[in-house]
PDB file of N, CA and C in Angstrom:
ATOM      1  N   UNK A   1       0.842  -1.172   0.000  1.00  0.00           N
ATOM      2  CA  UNK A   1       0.000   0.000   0.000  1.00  0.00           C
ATOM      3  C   UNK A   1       0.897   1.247   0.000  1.00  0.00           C
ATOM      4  N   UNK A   2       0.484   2.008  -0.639  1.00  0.00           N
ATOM      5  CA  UNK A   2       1.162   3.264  -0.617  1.00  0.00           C
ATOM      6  C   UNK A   2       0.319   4.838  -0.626  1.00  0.00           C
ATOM      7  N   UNK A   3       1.177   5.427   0.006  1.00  0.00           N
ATOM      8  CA  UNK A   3       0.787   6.990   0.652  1.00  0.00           C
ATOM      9  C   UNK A   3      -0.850   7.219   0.057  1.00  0.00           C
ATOM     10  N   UNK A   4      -1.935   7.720   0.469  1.00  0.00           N
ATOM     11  CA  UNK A   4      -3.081   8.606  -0.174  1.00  0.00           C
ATOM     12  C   UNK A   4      -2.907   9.516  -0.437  1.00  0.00           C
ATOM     13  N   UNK A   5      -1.571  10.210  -0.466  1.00  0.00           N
ATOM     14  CA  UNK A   5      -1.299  11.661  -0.951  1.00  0.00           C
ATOM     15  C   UNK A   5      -0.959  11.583  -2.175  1.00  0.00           C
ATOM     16  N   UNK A   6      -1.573  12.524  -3.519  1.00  0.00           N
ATOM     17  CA  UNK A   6      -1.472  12.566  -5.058  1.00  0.00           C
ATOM     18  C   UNK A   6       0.236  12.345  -5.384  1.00  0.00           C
ATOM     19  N   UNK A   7       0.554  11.453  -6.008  1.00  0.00           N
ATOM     20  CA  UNK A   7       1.935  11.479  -6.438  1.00  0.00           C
ATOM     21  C   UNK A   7       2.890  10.697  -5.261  1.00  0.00           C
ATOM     22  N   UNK A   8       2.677  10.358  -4.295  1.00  0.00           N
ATOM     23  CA  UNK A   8       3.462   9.881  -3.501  1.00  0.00           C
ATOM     24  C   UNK A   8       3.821   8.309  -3.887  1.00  0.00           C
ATOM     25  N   UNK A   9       4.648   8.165  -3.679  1.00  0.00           N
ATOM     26  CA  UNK A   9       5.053   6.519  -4.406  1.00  0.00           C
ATOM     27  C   UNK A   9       5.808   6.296  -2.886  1.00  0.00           C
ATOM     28  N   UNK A  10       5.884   6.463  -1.737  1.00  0.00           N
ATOM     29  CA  UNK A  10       6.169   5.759  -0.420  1.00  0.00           C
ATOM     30  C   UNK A  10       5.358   4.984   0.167  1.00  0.00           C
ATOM     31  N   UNK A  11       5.600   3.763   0.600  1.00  0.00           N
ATOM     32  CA  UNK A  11       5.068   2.722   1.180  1.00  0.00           C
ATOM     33  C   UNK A  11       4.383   3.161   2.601  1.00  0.00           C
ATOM     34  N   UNK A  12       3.328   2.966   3.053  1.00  0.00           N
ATOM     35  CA  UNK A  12       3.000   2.988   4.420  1.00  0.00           C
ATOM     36  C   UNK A  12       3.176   1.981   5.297  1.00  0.00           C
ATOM     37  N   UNK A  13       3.381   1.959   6.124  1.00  0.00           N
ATOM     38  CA  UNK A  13       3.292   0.866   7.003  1.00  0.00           C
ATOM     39  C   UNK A  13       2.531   1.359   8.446  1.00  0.00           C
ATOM     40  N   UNK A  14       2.238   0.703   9.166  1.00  0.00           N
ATOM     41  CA  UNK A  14       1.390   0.350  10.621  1.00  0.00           C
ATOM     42  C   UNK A  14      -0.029   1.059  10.137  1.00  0.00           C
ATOM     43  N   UNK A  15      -0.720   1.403  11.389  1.00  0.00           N
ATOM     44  CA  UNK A  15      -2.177   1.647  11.578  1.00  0.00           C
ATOM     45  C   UNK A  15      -1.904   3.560  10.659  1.00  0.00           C
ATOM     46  N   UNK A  16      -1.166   3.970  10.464  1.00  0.00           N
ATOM     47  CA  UNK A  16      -1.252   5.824  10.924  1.00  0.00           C
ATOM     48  C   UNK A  16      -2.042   5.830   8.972  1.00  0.00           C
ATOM     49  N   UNK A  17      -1.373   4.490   8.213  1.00  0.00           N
ATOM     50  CA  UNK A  17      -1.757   4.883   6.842  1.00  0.00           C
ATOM     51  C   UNK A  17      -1.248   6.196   5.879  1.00  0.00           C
ATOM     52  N   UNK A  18      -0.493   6.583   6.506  1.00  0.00           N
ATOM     53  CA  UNK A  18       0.105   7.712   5.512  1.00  0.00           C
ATOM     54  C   UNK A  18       1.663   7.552   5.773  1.00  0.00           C
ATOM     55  N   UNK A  19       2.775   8.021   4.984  1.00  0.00           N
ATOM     56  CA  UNK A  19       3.707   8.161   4.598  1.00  0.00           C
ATOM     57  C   UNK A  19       4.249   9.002   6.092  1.00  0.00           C
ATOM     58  N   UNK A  20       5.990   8.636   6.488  1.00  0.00           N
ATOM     59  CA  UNK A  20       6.421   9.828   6.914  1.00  0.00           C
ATOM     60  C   UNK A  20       6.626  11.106   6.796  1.00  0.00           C
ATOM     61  N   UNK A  21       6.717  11.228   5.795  1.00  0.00           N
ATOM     62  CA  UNK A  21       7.314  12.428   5.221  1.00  0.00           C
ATOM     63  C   UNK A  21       5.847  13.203   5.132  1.00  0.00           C
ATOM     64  N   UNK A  22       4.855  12.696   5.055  1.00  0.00           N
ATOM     65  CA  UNK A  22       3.910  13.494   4.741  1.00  0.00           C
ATOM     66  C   UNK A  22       2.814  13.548   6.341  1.00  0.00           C
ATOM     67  N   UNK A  23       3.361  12.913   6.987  1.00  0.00           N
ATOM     68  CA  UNK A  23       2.898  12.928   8.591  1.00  0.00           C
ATOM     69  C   UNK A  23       3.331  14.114   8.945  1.00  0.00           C
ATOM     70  N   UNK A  24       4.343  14.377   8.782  1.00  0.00           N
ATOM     71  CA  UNK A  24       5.141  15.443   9.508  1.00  0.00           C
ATOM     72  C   UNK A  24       4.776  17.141   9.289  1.00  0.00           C
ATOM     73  N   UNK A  25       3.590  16.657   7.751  1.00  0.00           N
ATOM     74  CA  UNK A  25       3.014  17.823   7.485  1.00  0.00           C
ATOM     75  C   UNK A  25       1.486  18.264   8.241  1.00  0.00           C
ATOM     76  N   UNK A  26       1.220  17.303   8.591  1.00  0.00           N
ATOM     77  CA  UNK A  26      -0.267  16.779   9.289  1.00  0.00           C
ATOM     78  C   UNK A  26       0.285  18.152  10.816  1.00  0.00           C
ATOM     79  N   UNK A  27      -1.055  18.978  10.952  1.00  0.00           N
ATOM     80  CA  UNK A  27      -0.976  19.779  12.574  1.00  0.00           C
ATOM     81  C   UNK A  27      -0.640  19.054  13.261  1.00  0.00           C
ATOM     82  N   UNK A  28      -0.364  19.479  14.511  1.00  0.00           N
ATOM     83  CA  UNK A  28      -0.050  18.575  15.766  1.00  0.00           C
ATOM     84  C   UNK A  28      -1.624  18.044  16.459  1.00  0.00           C
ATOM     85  N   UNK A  29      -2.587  18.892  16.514  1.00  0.00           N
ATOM     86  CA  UNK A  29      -3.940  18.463  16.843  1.00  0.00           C
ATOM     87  C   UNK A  29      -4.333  17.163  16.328  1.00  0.00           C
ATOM     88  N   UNK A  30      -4.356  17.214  15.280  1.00  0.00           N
ATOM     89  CA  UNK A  30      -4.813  15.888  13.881  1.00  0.00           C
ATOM     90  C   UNK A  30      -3.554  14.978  14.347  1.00  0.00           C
ATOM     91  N   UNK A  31      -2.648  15.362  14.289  1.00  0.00           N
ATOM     92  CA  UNK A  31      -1.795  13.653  14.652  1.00  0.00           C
ATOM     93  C   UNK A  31      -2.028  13.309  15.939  1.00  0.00           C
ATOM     94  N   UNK A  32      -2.599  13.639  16.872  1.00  0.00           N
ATOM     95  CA  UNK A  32      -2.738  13.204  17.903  1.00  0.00           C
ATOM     96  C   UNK A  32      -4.081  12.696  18.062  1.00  0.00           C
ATOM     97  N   UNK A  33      -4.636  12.867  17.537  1.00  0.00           N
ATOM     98  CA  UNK A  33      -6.327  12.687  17.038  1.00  0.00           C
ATOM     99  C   UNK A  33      -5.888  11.370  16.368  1.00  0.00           C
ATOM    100  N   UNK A  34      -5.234  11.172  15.635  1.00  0.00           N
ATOM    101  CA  UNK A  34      -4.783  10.092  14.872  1.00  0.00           C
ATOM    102  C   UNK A  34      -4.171   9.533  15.056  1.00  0.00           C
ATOM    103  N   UNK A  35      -3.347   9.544  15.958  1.00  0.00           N
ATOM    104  CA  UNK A  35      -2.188   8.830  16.865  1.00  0.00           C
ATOM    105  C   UNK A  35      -3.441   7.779  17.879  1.00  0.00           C
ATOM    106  N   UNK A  36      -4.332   8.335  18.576  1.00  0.00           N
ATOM    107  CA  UNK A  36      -5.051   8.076  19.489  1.00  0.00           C
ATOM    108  C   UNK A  36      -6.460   6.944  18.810  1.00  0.00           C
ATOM    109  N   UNK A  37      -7.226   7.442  17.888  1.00  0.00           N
ATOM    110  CA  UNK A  37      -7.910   6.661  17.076  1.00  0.00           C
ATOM    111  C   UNK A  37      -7.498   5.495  16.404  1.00  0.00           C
ATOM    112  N   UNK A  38      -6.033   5.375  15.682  1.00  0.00           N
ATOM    113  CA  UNK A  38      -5.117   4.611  15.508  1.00  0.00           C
ATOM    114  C   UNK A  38      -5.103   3.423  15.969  1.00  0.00           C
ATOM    115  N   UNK A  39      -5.041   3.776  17.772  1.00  0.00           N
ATOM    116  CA  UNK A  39      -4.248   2.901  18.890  1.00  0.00           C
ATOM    117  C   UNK A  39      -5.317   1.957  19.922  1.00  0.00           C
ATOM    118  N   UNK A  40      -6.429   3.376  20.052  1.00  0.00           N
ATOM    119  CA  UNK A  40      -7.807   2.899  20.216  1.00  0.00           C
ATOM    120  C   UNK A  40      -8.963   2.130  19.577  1.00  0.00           C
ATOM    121  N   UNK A  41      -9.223   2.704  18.255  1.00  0.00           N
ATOM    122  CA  UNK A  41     -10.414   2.622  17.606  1.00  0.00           C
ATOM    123  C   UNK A  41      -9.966   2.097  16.161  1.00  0.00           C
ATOM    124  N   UNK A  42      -9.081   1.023  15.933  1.00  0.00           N
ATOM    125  CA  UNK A  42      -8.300   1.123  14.690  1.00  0.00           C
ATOM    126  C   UNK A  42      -9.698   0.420  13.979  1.00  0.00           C
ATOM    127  N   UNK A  43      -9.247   0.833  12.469  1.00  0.00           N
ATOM    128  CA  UNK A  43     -10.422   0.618  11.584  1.00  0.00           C
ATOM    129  C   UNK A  43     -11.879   1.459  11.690  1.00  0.00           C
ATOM    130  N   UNK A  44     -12.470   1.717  12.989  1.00  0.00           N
ATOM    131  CA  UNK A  44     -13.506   2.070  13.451  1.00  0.00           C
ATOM    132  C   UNK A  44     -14.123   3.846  12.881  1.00  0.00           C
ATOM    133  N   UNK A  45     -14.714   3.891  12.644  1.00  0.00           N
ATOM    134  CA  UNK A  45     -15.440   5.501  11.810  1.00  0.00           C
ATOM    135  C   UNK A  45     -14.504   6.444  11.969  1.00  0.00           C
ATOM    136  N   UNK A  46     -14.165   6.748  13.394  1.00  0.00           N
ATOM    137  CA  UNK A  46     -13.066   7.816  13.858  1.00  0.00           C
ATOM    138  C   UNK A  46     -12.094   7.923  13.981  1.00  0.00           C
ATOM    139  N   UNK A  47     -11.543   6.409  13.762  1.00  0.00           N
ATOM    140  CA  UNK A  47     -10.246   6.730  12.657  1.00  0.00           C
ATOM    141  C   UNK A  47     -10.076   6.717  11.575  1.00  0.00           C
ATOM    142  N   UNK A  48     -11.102   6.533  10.617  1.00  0.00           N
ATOM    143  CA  UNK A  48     -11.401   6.903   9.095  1.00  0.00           C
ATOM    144  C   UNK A  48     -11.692   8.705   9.283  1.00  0.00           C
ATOM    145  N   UNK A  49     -12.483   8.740  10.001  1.00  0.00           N
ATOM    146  CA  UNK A  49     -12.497  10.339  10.267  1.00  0.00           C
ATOM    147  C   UNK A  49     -11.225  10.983   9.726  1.00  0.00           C
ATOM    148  N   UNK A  50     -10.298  10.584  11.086  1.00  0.00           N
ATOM    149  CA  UNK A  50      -9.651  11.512  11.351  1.00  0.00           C
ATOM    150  C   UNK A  50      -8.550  11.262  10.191  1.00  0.00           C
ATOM    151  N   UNK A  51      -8.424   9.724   9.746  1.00  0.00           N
ATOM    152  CA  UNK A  51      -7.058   9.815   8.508  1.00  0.00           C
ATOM    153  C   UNK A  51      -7.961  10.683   7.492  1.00  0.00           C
ATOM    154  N   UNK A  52      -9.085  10.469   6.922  1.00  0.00           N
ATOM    155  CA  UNK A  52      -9.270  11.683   5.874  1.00  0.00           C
ATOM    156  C   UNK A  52      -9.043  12.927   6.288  1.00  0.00           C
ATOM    157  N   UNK A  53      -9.262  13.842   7.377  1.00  0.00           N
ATOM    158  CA  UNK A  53      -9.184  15.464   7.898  1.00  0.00           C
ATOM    159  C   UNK A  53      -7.309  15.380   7.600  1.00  0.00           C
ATOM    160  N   UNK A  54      -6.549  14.215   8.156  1.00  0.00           N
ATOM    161  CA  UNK A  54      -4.884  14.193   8.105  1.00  0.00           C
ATOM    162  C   UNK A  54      -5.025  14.300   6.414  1.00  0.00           C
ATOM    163  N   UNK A  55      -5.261  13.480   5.725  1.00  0.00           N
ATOM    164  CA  UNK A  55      -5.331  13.334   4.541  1.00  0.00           C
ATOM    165  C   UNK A  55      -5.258  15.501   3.487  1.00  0.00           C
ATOM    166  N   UNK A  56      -6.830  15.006   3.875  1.00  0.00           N
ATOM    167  CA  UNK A  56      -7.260  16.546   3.503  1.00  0.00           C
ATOM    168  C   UNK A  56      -6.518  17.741   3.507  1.00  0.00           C
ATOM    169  N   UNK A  57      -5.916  17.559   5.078  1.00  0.00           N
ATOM    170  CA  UNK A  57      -5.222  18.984   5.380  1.00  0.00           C
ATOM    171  C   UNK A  57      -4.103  18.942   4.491  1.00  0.00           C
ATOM    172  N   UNK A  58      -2.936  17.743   4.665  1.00  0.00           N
ATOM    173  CA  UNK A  58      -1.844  17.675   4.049  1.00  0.00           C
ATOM    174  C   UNK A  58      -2.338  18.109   2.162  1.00  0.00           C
ATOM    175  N   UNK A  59      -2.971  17.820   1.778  1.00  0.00           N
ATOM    176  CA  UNK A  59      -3.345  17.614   0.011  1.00  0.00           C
ATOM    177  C   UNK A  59      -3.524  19.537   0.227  1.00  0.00           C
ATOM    178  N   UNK A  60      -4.564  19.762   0.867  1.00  0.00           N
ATOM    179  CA  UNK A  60      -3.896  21.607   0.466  1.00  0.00           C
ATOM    180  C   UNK A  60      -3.052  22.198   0.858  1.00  0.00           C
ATOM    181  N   UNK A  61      -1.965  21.746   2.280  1.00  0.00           N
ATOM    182  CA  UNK A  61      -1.380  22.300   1.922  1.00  0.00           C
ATOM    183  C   UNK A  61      -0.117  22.528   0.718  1.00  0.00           C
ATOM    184  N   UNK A  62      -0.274  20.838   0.254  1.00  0.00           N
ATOM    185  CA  UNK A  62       1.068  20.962  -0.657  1.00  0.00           C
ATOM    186  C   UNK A  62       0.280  22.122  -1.981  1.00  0.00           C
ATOM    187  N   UNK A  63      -1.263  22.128  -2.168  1.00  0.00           N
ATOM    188  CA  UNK A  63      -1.879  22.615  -3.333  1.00  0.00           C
ATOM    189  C   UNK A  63      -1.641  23.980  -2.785  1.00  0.00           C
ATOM    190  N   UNK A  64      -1.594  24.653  -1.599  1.00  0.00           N
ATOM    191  CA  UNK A  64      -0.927  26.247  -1.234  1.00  0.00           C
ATOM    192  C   UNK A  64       0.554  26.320  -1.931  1.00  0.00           C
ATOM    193  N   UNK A  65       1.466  25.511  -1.720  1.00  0.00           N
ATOM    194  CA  UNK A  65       2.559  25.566  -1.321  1.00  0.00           C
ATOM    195  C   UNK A  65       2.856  25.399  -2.921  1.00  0.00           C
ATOM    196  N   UNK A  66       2.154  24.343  -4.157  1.00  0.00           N
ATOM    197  CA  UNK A  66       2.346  24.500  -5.266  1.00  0.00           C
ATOM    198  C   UNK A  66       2.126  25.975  -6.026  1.00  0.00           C
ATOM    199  N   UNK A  67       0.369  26.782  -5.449  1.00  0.00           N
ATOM    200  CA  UNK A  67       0.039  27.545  -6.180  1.00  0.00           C
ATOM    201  C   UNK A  67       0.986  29.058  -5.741  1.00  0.00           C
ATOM    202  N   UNK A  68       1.607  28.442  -4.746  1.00  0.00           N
ATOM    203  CA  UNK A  68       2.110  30.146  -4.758  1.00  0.00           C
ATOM    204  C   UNK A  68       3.570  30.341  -5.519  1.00  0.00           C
ATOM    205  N   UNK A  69       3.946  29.063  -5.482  1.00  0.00           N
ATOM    206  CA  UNK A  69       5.297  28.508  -6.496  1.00  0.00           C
ATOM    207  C   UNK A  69       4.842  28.974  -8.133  1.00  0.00           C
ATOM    208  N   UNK A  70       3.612  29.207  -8.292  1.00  0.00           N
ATOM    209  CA  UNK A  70       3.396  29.091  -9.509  1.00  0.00           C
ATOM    210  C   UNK A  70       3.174  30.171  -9.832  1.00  0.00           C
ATOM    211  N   UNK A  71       2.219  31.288  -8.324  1.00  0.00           N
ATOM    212  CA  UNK A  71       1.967  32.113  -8.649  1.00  0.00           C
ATOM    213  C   UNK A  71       3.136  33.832  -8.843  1.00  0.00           C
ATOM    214  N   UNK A  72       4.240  32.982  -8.695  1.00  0.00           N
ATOM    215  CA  UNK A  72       5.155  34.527  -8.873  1.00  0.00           C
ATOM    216  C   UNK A  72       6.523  33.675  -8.642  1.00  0.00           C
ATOM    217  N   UNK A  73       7.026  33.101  -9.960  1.00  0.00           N
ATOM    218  CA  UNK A  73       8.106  32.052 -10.019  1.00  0.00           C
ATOM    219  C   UNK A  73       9.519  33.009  -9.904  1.00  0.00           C
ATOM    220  N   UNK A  74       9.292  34.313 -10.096  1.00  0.00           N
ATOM    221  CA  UNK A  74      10.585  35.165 -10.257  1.00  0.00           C
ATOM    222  C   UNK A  74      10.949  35.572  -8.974  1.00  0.00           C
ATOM    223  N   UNK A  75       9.939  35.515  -7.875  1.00  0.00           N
ATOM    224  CA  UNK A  75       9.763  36.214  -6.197  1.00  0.00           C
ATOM    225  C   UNK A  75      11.179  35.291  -5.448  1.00  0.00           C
ATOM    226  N   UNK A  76      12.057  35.931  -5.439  1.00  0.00           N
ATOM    227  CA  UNK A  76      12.967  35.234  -4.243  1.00  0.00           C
ATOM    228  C   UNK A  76      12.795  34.852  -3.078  1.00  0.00           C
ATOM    229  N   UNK A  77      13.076  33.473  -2.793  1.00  0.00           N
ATOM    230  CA  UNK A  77      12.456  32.834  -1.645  1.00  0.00           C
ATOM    231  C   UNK A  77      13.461  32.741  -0.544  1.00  0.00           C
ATOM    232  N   UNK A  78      14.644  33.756  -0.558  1.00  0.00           N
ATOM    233  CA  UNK A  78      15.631  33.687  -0.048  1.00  0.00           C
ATOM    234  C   UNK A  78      15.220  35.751   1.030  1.00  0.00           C
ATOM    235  N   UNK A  79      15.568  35.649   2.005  1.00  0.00           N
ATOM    236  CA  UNK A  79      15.484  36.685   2.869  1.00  0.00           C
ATOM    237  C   UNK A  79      16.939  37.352   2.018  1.00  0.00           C
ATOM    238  N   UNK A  80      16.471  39.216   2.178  1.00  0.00           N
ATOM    239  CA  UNK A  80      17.639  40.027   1.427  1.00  0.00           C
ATOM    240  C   UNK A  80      18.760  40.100   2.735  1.00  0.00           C
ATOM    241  N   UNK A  81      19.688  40.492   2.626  1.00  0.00           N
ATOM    242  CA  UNK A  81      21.404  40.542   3.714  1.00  0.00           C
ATOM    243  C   UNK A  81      20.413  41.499   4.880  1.00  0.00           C
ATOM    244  N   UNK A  82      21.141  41.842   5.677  1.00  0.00           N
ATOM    245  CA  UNK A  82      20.508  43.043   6.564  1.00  0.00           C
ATOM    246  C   UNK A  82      21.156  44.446   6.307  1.00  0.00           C
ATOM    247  N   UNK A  83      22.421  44.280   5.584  1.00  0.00           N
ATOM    248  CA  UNK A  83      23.126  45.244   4.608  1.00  0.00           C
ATOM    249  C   UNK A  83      22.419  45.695   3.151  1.00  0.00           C
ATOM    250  N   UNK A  84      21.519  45.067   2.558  1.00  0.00           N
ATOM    251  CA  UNK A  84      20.357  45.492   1.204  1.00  0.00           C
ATOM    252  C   UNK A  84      19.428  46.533   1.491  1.00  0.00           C
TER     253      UNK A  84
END
């Protein structure tokens, strides 16, 4: 099985169902929500709940994080000296 996030080709493993790399994007509220449903309630509504809201959140933010990449590709993403 691999990640529910668009494009991800990483394997999941245990109850959490999503990728590391893309956990780490998940709030701290929602992983603990999901950490807990997981450990408690595995399979059960509210941890389907809560992996789609983990799911959800992570998918916009990478779709923020694409559209603003897109939206002004010339904008330096680098802070100017404190001497500029």
């Amino acid at each position: 099985m691999t990640c529910p996030i668009p494009n991800c080709p990483f394997p999941v493993a245990g109850p959490l169902r999503i990728c590391k790399a893309h956990y780490r994007n998940v709030p701290r509220p929602q992983q603990d929500a999901l950490n807990h449903y997981a450990k408690h309630h595995k399979g059960g509504p509210a941890h389907r709940a809560a992996f789609a809201r983990a799911v959800e959140s992570v998918t916009k933010l990478i779709e923020a994080r694409r559209s603003a990449v897109v939206a002004d590709p010339e904008r330096s993403v680098s802070l100017p000296y404190k001497d500029d």
